[in-house]
Protein backbone atom coordinates (compact mmCIF):
# COMPACT_ATOMS: atom_id res chain seq x y z
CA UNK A 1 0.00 0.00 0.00
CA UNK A 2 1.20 3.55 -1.12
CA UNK A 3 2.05 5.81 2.02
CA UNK A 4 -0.12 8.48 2.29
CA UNK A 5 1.05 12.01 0.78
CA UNK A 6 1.14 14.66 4.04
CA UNK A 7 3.69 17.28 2.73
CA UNK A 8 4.48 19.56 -0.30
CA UNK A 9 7.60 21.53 -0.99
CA UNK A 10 6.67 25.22 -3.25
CA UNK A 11 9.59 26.28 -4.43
CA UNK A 12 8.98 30.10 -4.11
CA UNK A 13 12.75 31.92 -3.96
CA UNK A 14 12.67 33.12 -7.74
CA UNK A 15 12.92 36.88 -8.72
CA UNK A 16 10.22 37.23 -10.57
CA UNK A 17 12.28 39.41 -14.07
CA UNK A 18 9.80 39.25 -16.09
CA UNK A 19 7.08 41.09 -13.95
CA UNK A 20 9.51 43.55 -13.26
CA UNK A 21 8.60 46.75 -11.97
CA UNK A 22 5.81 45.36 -10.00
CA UNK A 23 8.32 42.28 -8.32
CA UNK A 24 10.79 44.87 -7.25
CA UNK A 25 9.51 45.03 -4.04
CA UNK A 26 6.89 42.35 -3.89
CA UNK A 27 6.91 38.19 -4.67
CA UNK A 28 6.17 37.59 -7.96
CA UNK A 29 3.82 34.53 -5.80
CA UNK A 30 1.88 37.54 -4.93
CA UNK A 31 0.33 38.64 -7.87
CA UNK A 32 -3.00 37.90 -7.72
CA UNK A 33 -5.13 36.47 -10.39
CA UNK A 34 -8.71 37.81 -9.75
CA UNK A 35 -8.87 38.12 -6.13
CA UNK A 36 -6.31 35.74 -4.44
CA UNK A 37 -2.50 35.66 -4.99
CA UNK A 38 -0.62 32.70 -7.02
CA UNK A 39 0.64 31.13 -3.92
CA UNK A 40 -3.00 30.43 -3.07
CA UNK A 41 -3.83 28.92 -5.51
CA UNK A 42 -1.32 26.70 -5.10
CA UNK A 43 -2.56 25.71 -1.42
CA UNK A 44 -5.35 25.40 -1.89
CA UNK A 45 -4.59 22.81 -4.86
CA UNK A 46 -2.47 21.04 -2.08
CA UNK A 47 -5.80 21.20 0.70
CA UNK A 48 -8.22 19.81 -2.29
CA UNK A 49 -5.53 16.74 -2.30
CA UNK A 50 -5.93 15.96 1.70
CA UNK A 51 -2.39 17.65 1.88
CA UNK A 52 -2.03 19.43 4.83
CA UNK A 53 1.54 20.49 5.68
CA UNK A 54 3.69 22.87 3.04
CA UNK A 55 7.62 23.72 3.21
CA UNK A 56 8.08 27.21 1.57
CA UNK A 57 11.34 27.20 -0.20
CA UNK A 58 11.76 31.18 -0.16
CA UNK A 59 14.85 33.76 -0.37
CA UNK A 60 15.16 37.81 0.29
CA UNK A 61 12.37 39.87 0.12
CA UNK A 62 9.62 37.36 0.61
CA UNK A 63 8.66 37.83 3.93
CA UNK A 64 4.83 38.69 2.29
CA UNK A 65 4.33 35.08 1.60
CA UNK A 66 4.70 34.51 5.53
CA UNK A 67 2.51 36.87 6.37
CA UNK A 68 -0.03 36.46 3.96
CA UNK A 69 -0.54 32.67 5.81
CA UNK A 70 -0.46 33.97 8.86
CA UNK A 71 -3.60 35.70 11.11
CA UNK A 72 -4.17 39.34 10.11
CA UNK A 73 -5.27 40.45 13.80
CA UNK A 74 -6.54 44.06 13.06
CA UNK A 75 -7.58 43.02 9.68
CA UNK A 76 -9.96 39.78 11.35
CA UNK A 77 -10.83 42.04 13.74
CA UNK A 78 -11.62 45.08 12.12
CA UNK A 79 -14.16 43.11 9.69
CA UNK A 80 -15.57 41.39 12.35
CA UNK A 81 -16.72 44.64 14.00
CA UNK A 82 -18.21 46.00 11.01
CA UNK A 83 -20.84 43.22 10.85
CA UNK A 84 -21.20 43.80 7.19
CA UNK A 85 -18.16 42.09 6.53
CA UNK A 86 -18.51 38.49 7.07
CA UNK A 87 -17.68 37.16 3.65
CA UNK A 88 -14.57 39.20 3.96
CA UNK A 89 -13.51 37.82 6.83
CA UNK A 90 -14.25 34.61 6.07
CA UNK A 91 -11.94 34.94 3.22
CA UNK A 92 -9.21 36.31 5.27
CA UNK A 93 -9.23 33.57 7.60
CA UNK A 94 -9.92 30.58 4.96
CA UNK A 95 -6.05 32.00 3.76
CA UNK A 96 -4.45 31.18 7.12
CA UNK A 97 -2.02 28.02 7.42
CA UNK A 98 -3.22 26.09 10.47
CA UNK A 99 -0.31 26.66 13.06
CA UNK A 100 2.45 24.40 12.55
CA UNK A 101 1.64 23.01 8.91
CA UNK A 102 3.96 26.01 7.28
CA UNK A 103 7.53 26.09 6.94
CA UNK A 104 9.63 28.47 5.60
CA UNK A 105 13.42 28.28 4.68
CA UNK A 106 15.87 29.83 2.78
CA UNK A 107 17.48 28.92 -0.66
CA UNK A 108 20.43 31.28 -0.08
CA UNK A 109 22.04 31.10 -3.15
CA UNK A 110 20.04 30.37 -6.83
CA UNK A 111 21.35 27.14 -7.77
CA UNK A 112 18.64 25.43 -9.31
CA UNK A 113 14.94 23.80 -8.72
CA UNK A 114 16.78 20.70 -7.66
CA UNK A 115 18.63 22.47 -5.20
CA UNK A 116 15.52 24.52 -3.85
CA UNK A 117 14.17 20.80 -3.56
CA UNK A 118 16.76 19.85 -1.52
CA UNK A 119 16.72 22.92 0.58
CA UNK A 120 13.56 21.06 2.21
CA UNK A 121 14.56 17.47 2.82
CA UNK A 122 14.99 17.63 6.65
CA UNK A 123 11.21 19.06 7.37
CA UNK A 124 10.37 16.29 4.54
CA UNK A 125 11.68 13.22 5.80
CA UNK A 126 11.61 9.83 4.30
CA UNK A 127 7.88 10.51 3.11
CA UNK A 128 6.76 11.00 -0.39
CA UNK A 129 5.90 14.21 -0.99
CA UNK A 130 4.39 16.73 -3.62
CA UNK A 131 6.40 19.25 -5.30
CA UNK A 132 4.28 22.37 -6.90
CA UNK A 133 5.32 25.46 -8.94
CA UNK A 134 3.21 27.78 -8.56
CA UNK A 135 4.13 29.81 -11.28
CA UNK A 136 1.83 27.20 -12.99
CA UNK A 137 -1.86 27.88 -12.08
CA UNK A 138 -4.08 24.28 -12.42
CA UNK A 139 -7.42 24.91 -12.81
CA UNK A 140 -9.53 21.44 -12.08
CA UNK A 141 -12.05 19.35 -10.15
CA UNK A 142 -10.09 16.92 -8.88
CA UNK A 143 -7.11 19.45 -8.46
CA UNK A 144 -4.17 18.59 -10.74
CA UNK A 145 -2.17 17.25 -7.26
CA UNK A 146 -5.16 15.77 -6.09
CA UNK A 147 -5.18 13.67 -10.20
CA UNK A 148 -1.50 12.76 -8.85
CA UNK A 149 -2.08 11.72 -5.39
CA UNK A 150 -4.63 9.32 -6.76
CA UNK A 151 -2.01 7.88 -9.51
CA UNK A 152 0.61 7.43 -6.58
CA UNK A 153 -2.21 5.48 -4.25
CA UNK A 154 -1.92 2.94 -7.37
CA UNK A 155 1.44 2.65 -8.63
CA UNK A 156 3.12 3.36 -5.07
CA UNK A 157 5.93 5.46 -6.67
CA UNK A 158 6.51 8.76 -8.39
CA UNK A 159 4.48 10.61 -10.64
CA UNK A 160 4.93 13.75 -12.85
CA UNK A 161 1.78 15.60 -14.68
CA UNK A 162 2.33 16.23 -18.32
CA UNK A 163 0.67 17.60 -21.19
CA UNK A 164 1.59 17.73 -24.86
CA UNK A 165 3.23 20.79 -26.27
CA UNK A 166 4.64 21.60 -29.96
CA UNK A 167 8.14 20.15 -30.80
CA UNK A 168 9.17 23.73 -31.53
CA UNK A 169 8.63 24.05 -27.53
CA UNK A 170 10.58 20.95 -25.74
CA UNK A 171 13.70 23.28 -25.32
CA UNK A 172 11.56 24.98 -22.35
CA UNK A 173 10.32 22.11 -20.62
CA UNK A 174 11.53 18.58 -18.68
CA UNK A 175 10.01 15.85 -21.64
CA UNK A 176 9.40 12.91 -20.76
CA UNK A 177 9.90 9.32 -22.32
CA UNK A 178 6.79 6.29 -21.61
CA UNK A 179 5.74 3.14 -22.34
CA UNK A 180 3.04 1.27 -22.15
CA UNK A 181 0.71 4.53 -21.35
CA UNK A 182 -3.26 2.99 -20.22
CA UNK A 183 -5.55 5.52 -19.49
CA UNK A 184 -3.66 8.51 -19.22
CA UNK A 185 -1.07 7.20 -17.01
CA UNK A 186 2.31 5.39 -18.62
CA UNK A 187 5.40 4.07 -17.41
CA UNK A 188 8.09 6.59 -17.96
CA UNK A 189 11.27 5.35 -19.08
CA UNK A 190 13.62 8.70 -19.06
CA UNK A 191 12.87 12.56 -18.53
CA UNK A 192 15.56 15.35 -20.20
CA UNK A 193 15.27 19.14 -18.91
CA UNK A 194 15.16 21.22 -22.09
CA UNK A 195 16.17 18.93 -24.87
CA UNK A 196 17.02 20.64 -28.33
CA UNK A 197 13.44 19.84 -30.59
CA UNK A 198 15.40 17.47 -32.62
CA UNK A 199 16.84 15.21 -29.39
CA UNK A 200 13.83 15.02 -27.39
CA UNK A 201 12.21 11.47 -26.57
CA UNK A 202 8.51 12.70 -26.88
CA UNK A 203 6.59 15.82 -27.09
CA UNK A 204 5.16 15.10 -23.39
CA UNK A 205 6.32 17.61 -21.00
CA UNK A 206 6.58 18.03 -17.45
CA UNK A 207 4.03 21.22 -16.05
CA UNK A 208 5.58 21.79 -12.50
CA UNK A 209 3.71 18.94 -10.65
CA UNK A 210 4.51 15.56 -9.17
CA UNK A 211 4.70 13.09 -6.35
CA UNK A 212 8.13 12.24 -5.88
CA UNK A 213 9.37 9.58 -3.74
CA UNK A 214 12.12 10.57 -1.11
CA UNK A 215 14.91 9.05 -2.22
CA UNK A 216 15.64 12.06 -4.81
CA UNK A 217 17.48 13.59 -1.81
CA UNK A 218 20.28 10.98 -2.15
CA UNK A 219 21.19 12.18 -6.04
CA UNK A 220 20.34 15.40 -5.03
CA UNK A 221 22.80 15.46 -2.13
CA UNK A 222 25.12 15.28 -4.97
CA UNK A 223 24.87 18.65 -6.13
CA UNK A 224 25.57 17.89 -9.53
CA UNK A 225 24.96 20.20 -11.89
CA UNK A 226 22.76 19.99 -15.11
CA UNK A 227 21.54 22.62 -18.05
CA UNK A 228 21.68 25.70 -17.46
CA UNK A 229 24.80 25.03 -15.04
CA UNK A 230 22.02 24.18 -12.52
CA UNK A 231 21.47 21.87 -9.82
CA UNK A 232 17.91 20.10 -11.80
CA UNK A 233 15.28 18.23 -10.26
CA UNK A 234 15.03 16.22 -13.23
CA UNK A 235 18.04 15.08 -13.46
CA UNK A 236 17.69 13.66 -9.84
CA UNK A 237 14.38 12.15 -10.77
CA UNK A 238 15.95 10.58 -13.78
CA UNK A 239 18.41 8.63 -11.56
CA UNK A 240 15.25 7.33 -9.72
CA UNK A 241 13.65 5.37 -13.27
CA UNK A 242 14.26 2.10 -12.94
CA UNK A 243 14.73 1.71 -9.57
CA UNK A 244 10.94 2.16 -8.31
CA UNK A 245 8.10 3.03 -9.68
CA UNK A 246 8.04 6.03 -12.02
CA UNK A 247 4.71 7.34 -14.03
CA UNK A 248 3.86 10.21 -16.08
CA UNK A 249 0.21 10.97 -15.66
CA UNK A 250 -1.47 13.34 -18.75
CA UNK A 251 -3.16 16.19 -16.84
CA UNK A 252 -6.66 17.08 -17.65
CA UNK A 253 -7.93 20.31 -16.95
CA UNK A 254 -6.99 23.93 -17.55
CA UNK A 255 -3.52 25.26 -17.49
CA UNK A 256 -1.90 28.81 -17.07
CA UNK A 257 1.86 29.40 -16.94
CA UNK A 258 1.82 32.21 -14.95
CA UNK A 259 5.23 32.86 -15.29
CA UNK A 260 5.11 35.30 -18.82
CA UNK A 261 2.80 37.80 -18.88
CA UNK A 262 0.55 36.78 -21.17
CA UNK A 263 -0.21 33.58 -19.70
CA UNK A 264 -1.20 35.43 -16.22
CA UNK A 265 -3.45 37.24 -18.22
CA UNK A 266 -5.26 34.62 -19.68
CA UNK A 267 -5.13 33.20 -15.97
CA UNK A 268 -7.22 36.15 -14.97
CA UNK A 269 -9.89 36.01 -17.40
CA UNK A 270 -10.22 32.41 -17.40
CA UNK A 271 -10.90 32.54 -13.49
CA UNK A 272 -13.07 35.03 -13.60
CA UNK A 273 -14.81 33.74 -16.61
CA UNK A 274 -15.56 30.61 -14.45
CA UNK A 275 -16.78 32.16 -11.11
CA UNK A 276 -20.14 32.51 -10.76
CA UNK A 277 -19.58 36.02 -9.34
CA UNK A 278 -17.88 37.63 -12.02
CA UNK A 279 -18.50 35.30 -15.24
CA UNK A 280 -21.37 37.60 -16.66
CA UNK A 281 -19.57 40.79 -15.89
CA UNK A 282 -16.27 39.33 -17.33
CA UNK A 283 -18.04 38.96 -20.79
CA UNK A 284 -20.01 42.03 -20.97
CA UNK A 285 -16.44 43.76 -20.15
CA UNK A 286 -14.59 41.63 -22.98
CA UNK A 287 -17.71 42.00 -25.35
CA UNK A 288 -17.26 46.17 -24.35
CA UNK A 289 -12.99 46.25 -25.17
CA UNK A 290 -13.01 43.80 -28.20
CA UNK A 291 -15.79 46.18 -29.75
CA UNK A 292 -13.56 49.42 -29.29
């Protein structure tokens, strides 16, 4: 039987460059996409899975991520005096960590995803664990992790979600190599980090989600470096094919890299074209601009 999945790692200690001005002095996890900020989203992926306990993997200038978990005492407190403010503070509190589940720890020097990985192997343990981006926002019922917890409860091991993306677009992601692929989940049998178009095994790539099995702290322990000159979580996962279980699962749902401007964007007005609160005002709004 597959032990259950308690903890994620979010790897949250990136500058943010391309949002520059607005990350200059606040987390690119921060921005918000309609009314909550990236790093929510991610969470609450993580709570929709029965995942309960996160380890922040942060560097300078992020100490809004801690407090955005945390109580807001004079916030709480001045909506709950109002009295008209209950949904509010609802909302405020329904964004607080329970105390203890949150960690956050430092990646003191940017050497890589792998190493921001690593950064978190004491608070992880010998437990499997989930490992989200949240520059990637999954939109989905179940939750993309949730789709991955469910894959791991059956093969027992790791497993990545992956989508397909044009040839012309391996060179930015981790691709993946399968077998024997049943129902949307296949055996992998190798996974490069941005292969040249013309080298890479499949056009299957990796979206910033998976289950990974702790033993990826023993290649990662390593250090060694991979493209880029950086320490890769894929190459560490890699080492782990063929050895135990490994799966790529194909993601369904809607997907929004977050991490180019365009793509939060599109975030935004897909969320808020699929709220009930602000669908019908999101379409008379587009109808209004794509008429000028």
């Amino acid at each position: 039987m597959a032990q259950r999945v308690r903890k994620a790692v979010l790897p949250v200690a990136g500058l943010g460059t391309r949002f520059l001005p607005a990350t200059k002095a606040m987390p690119k996890e921060m921005l918000t996409v309609v009314d909550r900020p990236l790093i929510q989203y991610a969470v609450e992926e993580c709570l929709a899975a029965g995942i309960e306990e996160f380890v922040f993997v942060t560097g300078r200038n992020k100490g809004a991520l801690e407090d955005h978990f945390d109580h807001a005492y004079e916030l709480e407190m001045t909506l709950a005096n109002r009295g008209n403010k209950q949904a509010e503070l609802k909302q405020t509190e329904q964004a607080t960590i329970r105390p203890g589940n949150a960690i956050f720890t430092r990646q003191q020097k940017p050497l890589g995803l792998g190493h921001a990985v690593w950064c978190a192997r004491h608070w992880i343990g010998r437990e499997p664990f989930a490992v989200l981006l949240p520059d990637e926002l999954m939109v989905s019922t179940p939750s993309c992790t949730a789709q991955l917890v469910a894959a791991h409860e059956k093969t027992g091991g790791n497993v990545v979600a992956v989508i397909d993306v044009p040839r012309a677009q391996t060179g930015s992601y981790g691709i993946v190599a399968v077998k024997a692929e049943k129902a949307g989940l296949a055996e992998m049998t190798g996974i490069v980090e941005k292969p040249r178009p013309e080298e890479a095994p499949s056009t299957l790539a990796w979206i910033g989600r998976s289950i990974v099995m702790p033993e990826v702290f023993d290649h990662l322990d390593k250090h060694e470096k991979g493209a880029g000159g950086e320490i890769q979580l894929t190459d560490a996962m890699a080492k782990l094919i063929g050895h135990q279980p490994f799966h790529a699962l194909r993601y369904t749902g809607g997907r929004y890299d977050c991490g180019n401007r365009l793509g939060f964007l599109e975030a935004n007005i897909a969320v808020a074209l699929g709220r009930a609160d602000s669908a019908a005002e999101t379409r008379a709004l587009l109808g209004r601009l794509l008429k000028g």
